[in-house]
C-alpha atoms as a PDB file:
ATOM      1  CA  UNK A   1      37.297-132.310 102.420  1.00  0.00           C
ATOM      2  CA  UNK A   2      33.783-132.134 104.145  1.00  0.00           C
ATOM      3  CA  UNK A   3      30.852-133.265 102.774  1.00  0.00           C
ATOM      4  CA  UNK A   4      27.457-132.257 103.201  1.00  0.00           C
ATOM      5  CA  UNK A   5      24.140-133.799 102.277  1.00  0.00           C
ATOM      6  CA  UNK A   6      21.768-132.389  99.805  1.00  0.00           C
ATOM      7  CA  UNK A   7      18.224-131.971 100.717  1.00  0.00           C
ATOM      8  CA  UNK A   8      17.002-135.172 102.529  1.00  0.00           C
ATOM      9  CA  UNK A   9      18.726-137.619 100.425  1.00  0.00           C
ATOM     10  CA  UNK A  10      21.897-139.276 100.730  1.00  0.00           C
ATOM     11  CA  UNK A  11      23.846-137.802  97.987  1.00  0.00           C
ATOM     12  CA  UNK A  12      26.833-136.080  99.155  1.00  0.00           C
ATOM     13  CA  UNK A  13      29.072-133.104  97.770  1.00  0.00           C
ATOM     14  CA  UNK A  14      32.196-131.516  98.560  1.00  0.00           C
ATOM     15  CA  UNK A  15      31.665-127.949 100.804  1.00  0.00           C
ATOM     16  CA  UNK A  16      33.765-126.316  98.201  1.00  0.00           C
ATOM     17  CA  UNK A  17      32.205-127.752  94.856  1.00  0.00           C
ATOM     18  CA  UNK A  18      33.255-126.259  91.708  1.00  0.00           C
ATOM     19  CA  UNK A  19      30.440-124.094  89.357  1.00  0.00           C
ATOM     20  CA  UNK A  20      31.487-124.844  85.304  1.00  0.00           C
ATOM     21  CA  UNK A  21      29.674-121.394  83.301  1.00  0.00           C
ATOM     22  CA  UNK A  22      33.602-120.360  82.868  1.00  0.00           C
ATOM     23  CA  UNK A  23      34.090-123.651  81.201  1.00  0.00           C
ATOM     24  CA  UNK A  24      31.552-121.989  78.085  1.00  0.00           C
ATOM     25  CA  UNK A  25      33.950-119.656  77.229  1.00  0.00           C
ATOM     26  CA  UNK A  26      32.749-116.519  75.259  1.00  0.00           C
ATOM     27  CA  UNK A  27      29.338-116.636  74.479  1.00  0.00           C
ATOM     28  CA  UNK A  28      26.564-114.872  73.635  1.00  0.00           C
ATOM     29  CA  UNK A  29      22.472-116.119  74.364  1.00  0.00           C
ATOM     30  CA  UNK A  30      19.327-114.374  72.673  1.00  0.00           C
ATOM     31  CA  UNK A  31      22.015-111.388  71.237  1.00  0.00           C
ATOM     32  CA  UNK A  32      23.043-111.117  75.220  1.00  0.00           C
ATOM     33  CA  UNK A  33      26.823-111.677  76.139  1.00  0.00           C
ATOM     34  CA  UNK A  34      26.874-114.852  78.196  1.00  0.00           C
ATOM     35  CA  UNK A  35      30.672-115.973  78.991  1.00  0.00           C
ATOM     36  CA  UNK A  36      34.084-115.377  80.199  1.00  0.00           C
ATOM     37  CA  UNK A  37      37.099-114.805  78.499  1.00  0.00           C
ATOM     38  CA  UNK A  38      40.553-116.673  78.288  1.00  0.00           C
ATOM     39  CA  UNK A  39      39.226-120.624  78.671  1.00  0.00           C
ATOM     40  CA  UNK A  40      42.539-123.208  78.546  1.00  0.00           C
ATOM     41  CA  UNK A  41      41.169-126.886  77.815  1.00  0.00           C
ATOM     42  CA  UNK A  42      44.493-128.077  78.953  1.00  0.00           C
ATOM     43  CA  UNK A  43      44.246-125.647  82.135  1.00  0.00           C
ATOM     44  CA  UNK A  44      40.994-126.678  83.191  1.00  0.00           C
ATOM     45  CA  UNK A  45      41.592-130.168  82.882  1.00  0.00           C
ATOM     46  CA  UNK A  46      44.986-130.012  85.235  1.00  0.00           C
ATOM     47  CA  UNK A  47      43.031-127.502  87.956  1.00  0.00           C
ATOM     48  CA  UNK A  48      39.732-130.302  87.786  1.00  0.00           C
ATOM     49  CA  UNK A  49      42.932-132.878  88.955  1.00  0.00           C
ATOM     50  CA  UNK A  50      44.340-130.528  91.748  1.00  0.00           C
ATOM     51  CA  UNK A  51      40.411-129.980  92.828  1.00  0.00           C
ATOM     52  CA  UNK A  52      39.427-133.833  92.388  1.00  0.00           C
ATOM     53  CA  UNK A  53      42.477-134.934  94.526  1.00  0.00           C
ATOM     54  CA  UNK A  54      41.726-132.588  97.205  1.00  0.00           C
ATOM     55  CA  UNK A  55      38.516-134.442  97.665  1.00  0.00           C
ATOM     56  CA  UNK A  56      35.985-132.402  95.680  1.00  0.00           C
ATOM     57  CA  UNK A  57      33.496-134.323  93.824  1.00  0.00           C
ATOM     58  CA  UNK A  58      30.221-132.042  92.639  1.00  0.00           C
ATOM     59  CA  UNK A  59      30.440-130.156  89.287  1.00  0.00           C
ATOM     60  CA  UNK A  60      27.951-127.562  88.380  1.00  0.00           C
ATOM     61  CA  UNK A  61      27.258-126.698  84.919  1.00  0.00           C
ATOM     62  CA  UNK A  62      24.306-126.103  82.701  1.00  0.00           C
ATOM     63  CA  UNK A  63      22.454-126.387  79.324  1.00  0.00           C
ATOM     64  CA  UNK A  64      23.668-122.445  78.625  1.00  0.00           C
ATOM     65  CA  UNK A  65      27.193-122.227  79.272  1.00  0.00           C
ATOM     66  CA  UNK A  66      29.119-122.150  76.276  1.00  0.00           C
ATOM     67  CA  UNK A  67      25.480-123.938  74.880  1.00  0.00           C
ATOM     68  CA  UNK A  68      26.400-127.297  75.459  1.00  0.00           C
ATOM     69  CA  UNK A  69      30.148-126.355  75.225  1.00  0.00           C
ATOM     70  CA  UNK A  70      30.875-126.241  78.802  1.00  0.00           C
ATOM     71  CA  UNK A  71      28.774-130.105  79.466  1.00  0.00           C
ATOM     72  CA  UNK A  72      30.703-131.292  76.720  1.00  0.00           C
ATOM     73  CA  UNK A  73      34.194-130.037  78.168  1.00  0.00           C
ATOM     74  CA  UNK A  74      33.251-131.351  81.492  1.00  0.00           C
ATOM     75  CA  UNK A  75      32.989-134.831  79.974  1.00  0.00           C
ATOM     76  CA  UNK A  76      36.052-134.690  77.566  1.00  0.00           C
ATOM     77  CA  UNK A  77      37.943-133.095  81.087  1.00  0.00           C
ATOM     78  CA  UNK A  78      37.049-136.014  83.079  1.00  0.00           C
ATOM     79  CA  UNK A  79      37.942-138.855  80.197  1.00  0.00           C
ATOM     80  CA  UNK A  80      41.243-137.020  79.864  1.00  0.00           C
ATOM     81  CA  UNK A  81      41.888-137.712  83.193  1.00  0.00           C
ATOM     82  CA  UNK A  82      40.848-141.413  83.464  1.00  0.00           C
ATOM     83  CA  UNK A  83      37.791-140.522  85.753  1.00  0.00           C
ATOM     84  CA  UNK A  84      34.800-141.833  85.811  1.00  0.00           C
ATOM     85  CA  UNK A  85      31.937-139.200  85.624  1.00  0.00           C
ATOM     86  CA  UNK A  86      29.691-141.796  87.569  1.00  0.00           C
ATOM     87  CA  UNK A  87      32.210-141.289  90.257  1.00  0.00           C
ATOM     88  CA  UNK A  88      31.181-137.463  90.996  1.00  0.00           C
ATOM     89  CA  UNK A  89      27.880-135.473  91.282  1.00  0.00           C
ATOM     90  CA  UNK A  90      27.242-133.838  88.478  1.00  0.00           C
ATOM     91  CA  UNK A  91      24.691-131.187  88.689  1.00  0.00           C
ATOM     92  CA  UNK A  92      22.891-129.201  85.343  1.00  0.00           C
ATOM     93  CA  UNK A  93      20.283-126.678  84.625  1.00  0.00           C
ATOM     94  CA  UNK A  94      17.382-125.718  82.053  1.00  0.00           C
ATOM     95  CA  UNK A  95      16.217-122.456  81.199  1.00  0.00           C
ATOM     96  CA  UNK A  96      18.050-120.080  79.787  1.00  0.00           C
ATOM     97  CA  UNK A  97      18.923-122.082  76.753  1.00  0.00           C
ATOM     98  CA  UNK A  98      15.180-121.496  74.764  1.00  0.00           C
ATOM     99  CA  UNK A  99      16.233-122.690  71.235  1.00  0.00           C
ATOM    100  CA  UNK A 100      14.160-122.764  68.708  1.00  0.00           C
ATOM    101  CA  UNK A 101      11.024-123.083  71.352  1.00  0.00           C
ATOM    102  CA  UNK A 102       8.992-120.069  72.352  1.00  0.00           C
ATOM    103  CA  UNK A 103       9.623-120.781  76.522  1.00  0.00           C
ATOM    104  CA  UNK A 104      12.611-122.818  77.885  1.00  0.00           C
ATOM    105  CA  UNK A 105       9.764-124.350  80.285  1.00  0.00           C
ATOM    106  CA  UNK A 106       7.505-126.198  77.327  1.00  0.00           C
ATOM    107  CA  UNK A 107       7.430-129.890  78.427  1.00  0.00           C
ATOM    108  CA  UNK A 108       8.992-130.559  74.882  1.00  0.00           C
ATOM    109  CA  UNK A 109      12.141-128.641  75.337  1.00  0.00           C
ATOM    110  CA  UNK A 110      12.792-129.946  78.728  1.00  0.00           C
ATOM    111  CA  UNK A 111      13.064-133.518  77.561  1.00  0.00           C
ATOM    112  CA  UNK A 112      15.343-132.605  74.622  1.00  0.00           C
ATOM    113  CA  UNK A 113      17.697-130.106  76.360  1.00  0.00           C
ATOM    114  CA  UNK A 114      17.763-133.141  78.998  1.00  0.00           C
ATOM    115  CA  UNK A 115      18.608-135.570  76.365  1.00  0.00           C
ATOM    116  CA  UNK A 116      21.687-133.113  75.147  1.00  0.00           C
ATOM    117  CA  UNK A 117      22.961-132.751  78.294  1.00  0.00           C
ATOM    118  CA  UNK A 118      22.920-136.314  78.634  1.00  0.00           C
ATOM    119  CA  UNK A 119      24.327-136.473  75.354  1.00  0.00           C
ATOM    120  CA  UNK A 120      27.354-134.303  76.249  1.00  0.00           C
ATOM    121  CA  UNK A 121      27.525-135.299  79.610  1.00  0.00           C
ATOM    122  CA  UNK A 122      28.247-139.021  78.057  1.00  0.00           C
ATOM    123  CA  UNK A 123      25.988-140.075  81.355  1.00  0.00           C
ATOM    124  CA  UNK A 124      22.704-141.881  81.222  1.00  0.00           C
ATOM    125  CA  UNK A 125      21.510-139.767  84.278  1.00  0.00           C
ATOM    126  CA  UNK A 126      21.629-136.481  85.664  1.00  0.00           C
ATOM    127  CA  UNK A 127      22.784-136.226  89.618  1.00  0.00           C
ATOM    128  CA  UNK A 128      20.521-132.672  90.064  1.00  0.00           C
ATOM    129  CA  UNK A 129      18.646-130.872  87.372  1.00  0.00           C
ATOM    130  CA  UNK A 130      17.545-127.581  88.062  1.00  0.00           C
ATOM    131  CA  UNK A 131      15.062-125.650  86.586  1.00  0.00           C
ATOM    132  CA  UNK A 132      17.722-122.401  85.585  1.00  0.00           C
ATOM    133  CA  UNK A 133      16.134-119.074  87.084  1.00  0.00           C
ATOM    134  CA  UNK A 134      11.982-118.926  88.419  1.00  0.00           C
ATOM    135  CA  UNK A 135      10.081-117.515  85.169  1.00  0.00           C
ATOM    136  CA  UNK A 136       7.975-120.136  84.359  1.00  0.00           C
ATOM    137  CA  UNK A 137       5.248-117.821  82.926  1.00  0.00           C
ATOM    138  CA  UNK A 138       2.190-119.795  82.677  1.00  0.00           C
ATOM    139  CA  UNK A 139       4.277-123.676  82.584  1.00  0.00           C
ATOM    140  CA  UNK A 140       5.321-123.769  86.012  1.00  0.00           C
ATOM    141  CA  UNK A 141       2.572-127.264  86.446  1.00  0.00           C
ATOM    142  CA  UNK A 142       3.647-129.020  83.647  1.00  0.00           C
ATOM    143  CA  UNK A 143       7.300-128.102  83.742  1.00  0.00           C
ATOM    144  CA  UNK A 144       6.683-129.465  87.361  1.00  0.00           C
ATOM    145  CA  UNK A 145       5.272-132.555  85.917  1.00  0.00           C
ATOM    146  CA  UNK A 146       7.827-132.815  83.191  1.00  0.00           C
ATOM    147  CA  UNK A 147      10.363-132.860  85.541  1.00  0.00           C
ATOM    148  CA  UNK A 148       8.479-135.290  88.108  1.00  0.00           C
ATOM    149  CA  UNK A 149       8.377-137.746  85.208  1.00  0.00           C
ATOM    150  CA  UNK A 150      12.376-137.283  84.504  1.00  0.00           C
ATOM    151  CA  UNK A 151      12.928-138.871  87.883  1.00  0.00           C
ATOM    152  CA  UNK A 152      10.680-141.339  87.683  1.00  0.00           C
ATOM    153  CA  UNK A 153      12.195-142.481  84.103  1.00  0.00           C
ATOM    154  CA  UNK A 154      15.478-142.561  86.259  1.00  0.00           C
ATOM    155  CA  UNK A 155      16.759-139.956  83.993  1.00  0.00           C
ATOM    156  CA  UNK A 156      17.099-137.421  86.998  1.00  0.00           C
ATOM    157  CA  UNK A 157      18.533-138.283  90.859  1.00  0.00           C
ATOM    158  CA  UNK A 158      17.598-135.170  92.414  1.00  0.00           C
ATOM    159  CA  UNK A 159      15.263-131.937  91.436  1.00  0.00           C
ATOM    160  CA  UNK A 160      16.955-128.667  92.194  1.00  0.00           C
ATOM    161  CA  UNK A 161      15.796-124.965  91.741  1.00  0.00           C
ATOM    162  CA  UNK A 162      17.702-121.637  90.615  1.00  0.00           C
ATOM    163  CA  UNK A 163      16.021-118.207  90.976  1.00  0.00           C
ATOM    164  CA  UNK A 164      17.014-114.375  91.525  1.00  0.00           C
ATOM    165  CA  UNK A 165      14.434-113.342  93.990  1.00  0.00           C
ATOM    166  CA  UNK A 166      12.473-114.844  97.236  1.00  0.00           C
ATOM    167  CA  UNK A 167       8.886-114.224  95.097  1.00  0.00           C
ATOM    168  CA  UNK A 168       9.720-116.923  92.621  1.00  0.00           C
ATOM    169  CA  UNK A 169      11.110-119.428  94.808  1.00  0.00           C
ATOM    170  CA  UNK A 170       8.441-118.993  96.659  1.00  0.00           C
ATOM    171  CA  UNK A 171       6.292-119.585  93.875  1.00  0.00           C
ATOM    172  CA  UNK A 172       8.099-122.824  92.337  1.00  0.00           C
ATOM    173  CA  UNK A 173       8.866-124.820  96.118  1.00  0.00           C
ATOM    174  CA  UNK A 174       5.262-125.791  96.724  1.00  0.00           C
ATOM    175  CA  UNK A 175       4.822-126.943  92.954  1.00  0.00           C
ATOM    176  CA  UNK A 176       8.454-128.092  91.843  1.00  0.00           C
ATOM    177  CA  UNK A 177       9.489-129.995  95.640  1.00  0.00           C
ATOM    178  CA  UNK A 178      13.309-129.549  94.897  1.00  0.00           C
ATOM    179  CA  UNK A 179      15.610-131.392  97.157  1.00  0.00           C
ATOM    180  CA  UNK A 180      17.880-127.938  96.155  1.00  0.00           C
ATOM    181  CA  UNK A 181      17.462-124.461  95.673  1.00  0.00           C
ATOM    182  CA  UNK A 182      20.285-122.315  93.683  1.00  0.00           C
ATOM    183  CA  UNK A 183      21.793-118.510  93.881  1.00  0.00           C
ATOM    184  CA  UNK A 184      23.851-115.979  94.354  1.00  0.00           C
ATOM    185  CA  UNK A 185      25.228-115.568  98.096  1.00  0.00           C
ATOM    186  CA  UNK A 186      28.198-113.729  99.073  1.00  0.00           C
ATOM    187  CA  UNK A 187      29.663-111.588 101.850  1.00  0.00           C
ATOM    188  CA  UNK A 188      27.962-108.540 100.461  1.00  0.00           C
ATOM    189  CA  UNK A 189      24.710-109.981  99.836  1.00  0.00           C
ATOM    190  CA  UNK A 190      23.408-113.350 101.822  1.00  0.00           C
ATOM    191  CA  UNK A 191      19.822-112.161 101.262  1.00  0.00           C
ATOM    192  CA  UNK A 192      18.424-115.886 100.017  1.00  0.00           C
ATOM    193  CA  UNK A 193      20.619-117.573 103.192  1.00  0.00           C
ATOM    194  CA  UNK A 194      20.765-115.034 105.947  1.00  0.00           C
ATOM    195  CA  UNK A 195      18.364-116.723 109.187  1.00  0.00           C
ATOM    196  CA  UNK A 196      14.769-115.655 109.514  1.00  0.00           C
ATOM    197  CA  UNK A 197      14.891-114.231 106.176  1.00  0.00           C
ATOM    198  CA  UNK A 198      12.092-115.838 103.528  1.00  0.00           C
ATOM    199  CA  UNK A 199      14.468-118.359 101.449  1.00  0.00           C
ATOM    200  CA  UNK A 200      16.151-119.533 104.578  1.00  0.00           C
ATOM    201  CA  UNK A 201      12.184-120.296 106.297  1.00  0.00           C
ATOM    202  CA  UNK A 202      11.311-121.876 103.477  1.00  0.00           C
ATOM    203  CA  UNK A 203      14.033-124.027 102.572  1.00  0.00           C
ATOM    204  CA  UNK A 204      13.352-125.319 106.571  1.00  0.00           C
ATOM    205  CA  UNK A 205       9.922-125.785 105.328  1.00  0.00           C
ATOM    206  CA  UNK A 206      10.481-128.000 102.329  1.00  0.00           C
ATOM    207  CA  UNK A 207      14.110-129.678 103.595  1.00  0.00           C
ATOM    208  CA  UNK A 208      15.704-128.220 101.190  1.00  0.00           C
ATOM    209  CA  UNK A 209      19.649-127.232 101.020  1.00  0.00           C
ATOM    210  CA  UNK A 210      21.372-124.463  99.306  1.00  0.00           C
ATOM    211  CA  UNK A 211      23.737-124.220  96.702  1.00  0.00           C
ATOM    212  CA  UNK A 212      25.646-120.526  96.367  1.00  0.00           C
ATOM    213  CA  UNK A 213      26.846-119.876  93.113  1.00  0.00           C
ATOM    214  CA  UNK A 214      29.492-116.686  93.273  1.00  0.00           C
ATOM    215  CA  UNK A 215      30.390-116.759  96.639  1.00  0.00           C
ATOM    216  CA  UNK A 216      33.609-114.781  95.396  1.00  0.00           C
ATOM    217  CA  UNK A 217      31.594-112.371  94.252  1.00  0.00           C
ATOM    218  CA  UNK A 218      32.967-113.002  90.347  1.00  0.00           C
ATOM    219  CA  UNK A 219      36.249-112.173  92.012  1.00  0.00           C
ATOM    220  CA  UNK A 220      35.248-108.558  93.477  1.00  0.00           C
ATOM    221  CA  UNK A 221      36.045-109.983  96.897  1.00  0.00           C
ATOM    222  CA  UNK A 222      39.694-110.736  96.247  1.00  0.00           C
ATOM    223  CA  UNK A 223      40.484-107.567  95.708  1.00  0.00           C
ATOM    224  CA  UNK A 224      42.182-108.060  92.253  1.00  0.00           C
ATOM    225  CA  UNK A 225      40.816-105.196  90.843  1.00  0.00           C
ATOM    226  CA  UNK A 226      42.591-101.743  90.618  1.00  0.00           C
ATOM    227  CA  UNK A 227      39.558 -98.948  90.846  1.00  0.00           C
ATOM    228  CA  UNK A 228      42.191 -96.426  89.068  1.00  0.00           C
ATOM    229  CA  UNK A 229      42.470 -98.834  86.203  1.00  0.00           C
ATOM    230  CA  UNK A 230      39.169-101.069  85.892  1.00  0.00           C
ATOM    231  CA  UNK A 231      39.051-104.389  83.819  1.00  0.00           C
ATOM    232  CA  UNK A 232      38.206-103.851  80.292  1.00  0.00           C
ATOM    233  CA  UNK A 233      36.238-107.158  79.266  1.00  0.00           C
ATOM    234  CA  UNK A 234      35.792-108.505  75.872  1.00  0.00           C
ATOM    235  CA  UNK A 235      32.807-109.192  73.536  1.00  0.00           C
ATOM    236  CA  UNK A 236      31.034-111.848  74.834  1.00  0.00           C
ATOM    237  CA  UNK A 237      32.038-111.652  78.167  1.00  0.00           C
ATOM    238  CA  UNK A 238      29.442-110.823  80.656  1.00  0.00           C
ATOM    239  CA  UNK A 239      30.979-108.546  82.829  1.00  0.00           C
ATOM    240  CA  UNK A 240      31.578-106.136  80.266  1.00  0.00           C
ATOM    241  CA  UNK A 241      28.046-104.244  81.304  1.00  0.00           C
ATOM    242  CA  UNK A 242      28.712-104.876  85.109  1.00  0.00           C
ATOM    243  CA  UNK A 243      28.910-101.523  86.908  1.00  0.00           C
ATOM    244  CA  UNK A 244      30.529-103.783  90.139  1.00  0.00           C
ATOM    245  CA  UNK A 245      33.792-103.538  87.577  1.00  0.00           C
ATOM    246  CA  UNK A 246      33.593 -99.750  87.083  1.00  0.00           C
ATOM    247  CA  UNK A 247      36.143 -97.302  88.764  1.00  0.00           C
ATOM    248  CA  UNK A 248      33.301 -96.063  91.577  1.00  0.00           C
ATOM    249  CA  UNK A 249      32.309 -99.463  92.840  1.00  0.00           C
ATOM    250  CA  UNK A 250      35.403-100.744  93.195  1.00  0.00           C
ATOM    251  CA  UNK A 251      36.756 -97.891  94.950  1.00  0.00           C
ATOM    252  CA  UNK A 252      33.823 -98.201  97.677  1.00  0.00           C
ATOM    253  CA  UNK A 253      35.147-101.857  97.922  1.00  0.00           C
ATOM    254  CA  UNK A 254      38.229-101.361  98.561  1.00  0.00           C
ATOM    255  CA  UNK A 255      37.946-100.103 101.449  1.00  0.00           C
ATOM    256  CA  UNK A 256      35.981-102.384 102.464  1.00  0.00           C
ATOM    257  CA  UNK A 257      38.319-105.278 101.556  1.00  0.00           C
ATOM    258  CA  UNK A 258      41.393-103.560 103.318  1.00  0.00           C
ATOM    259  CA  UNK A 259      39.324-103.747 106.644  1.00  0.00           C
ATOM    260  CA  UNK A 260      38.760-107.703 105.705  1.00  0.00           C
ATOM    261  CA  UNK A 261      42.631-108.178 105.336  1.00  0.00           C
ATOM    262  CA  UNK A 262      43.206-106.108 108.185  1.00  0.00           C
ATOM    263  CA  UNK A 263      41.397-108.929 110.209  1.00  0.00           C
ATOM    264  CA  UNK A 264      41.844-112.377 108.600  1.00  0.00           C
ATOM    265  CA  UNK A 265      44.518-111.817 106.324  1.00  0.00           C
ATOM    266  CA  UNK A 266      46.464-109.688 103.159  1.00  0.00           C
ATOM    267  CA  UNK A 267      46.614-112.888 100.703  1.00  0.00           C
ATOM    268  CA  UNK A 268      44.118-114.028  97.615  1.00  0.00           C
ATOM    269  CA  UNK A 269      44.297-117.041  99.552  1.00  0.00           C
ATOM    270  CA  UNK A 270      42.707-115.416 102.720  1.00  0.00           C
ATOM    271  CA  UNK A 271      40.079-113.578 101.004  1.00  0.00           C
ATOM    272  CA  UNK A 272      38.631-116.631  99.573  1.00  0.00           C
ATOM    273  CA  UNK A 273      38.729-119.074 102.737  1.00  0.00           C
ATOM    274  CA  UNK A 274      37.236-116.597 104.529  1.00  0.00           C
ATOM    275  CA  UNK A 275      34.305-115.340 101.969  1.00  0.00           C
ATOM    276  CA  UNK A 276      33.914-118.863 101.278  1.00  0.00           C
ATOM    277  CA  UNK A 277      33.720-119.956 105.114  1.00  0.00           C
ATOM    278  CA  UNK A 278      31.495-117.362 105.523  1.00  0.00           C
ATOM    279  CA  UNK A 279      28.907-118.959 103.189  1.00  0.00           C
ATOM    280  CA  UNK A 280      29.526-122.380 104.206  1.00  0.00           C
ATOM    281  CA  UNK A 281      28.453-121.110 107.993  1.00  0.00           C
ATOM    282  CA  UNK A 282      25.206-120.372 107.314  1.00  0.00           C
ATOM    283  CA  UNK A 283      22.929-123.165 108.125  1.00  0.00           C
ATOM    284  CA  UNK A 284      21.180-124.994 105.292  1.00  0.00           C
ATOM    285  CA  UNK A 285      24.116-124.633 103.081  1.00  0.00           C
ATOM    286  CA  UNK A 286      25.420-127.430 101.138  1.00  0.00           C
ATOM    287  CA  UNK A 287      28.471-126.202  99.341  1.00  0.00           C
ATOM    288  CA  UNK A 288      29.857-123.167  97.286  1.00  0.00           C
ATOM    289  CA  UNK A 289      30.609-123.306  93.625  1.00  0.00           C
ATOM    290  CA  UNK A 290      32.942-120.551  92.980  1.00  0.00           C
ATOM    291  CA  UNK A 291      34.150-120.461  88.793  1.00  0.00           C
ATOM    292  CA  UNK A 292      37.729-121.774  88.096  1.00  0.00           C
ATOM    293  CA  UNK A 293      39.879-121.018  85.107  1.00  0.00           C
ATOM    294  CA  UNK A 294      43.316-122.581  86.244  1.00  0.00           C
ATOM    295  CA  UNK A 295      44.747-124.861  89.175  1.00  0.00           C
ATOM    296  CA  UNK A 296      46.022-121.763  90.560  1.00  0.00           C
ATOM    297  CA  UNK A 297      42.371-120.140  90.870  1.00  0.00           C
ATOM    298  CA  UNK A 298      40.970-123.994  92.314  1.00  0.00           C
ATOM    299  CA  UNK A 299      44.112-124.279  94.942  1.00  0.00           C
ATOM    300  CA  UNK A 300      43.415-121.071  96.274  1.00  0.00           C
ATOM    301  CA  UNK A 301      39.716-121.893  96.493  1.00  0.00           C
ATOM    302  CA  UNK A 302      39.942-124.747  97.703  1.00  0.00           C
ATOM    303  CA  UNK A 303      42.033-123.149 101.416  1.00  0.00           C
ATOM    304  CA  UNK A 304      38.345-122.230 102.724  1.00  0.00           C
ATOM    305  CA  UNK A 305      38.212-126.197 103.718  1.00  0.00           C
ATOM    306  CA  UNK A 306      40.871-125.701 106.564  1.00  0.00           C
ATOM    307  CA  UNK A 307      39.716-122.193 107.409  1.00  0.00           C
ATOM    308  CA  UNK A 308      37.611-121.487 110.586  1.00  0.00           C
ATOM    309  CA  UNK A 309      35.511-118.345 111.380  1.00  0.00           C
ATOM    310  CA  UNK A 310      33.999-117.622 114.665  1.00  0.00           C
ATOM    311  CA  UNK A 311      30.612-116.478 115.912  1.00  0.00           C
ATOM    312  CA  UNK A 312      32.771-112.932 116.184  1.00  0.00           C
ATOM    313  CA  UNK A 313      34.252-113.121 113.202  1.00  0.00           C
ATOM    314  CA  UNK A 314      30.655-113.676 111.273  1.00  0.00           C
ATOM    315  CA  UNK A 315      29.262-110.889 113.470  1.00  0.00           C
ATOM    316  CA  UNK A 316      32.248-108.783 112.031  1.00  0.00           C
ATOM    317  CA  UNK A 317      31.568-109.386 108.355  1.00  0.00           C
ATOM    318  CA  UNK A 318      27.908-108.989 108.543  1.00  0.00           C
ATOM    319  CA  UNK A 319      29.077-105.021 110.148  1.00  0.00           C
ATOM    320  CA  UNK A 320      31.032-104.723 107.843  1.00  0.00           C
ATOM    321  CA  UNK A 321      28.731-104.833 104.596  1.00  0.00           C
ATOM    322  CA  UNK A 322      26.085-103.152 106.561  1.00  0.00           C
ATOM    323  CA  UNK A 323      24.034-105.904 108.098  1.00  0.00           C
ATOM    324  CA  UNK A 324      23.461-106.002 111.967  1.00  0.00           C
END
């Protein structure tokens, strides 16, 4: 397994990492549903084995998934197995998780969601905290600060931040300085990492690397999902509301994915080395963190190490989702 640096320091992660909001299970946050259905303790603990002994070593989670539950089956996962959490990066997040406090930003909250996630973490530092999503409101300086003073306590190794458009990372670089910066990117949209866009400048700008969260897609690009019978989610689980999952969309994408096994492959396995490759060819980009529910979902994830794709082959997928 590869690793690749993040930001400018020397901290290390596997190129396929593994992202931990499944590990919440069903969940709801501010009367919104917020999780994923059918979460195995004993299953994620024996997939974190198969992915740990092919070489990953980064786990992604945050403050919100599961609230707190996910963090705290992270740590149980890895004391199960005799590892030591010390051993691996462990990345979290603040933001979505407001509590009893009017914004998820006030200085006050940050230091005692930090403290939690230390707490169920069972670490006495965080690897890479991000700030969760770019609404700061009017606390973007002294969540800044607040998070500047983390480090210095030696509470926090690395700053990282998540957002959802190119405005608000724009925004929080010059104030936050995050060694990493956090989103979606996928085959069908690499809008934050594609070159010469505004992400990918900046993150030249400020050194930063790149973390892509759902570079599966949530699964749409394994082609799992039959468009005459679409997945009927349960309370709680945030895909319910997704119009990706509805009969129309995923007709339009299957067409699309027939052309991609046409090309590099008909297996699971196939789909996800290449979207994943795909990514991981983009420069800037430190790993992906593609959700896991079972060793079945990590081994087949974790095929995009060995799998190649050429400057043709990139040229071919950015056709084929409309992108010249």
């Amino acid at each position: 397994m590869k690793k690749r640096p993040l930001g400018n320091s020397s901290i290390l992660v596997s190129e396929i990492s593994l992202g931990c909001w499944t590990m919440g299970g069903l969940n709801w946050v501010n009367g919104q549903p917020n999780g994923w259905a059918n979460v195995d303790e004993d299953e994620i603990a024996r997939a974190v084995k198969v992915a740990v002994d092919a070489g990953v070593n980064h786990f992604d989670n945050a403050d919100v998934y599961g609230n707190g539950g996910a963090e705290q089956m992270l740590a149980r996962v890895l004391k199960k197995l005799g590892l030591k959490s010390e051993d691996f990066v462990i990345a979290t997040k603040i933001g979505h998780f407001p509590g009893t406090a009017a914004h998820a930003y006030e200085p006050a909250h940050i230091r005692h969601q930090c403290e939690q996630s230390l707490i169920n973490l069972r670490r006495d530092y965080i690897d890479l905290y991000y700030f969760h999503h770019g609404s700061f409101g009017d606390h973007l300086p002294e969540a800044a600060a607040t998070m500047d003073a983390l480090v210095q306590e030696g509470k926090v190794r690395l700053k990282g931040q998540s957002a959802y458009s190119a405005e608000d990372f724009a925004k929080a670089l010059p104030v936050v300085r995050p060694a990493v910066l956090q989103s979606w990117a996928h085959a069908a949209d690499n809008q934050f990492i594609r070159p010469g866009s505004q992400v990918s400048q900046l993150m030249e700008k400020y050194k930063c690397t790149f973390v892509a969260f759902s570079p599966l897609w949530q699964g749409l690009l394994l082609d799992k999902f039959d468009p005459e019978k679409p997945p009927q989610f349960e309370d709680g689980d945030h895909r319910k509301t997704n119009a990706n999952f509805q009969k129309e969309k995923l007709l339009t994408l299957k067409t699309t994915l027939g052309r991609m096994k046409e090309r590099f492959g008909p297996t699971t396995a196939d789909l996800s080395a290449v979207a994943q490759r795909f990514i991981l060819n983009h420069p800037r980009v430190a790993c992906t963190i593609p959700g896991f529910r079972n060793e079945r979902q990590v081994a087949c994830n974790l095929t995009a190490a060995s799998r190649t794709l050429s400057p043709e082959d990139m040229n071919f997928i950015n056709q084929l989702f409309g992108r010249k």
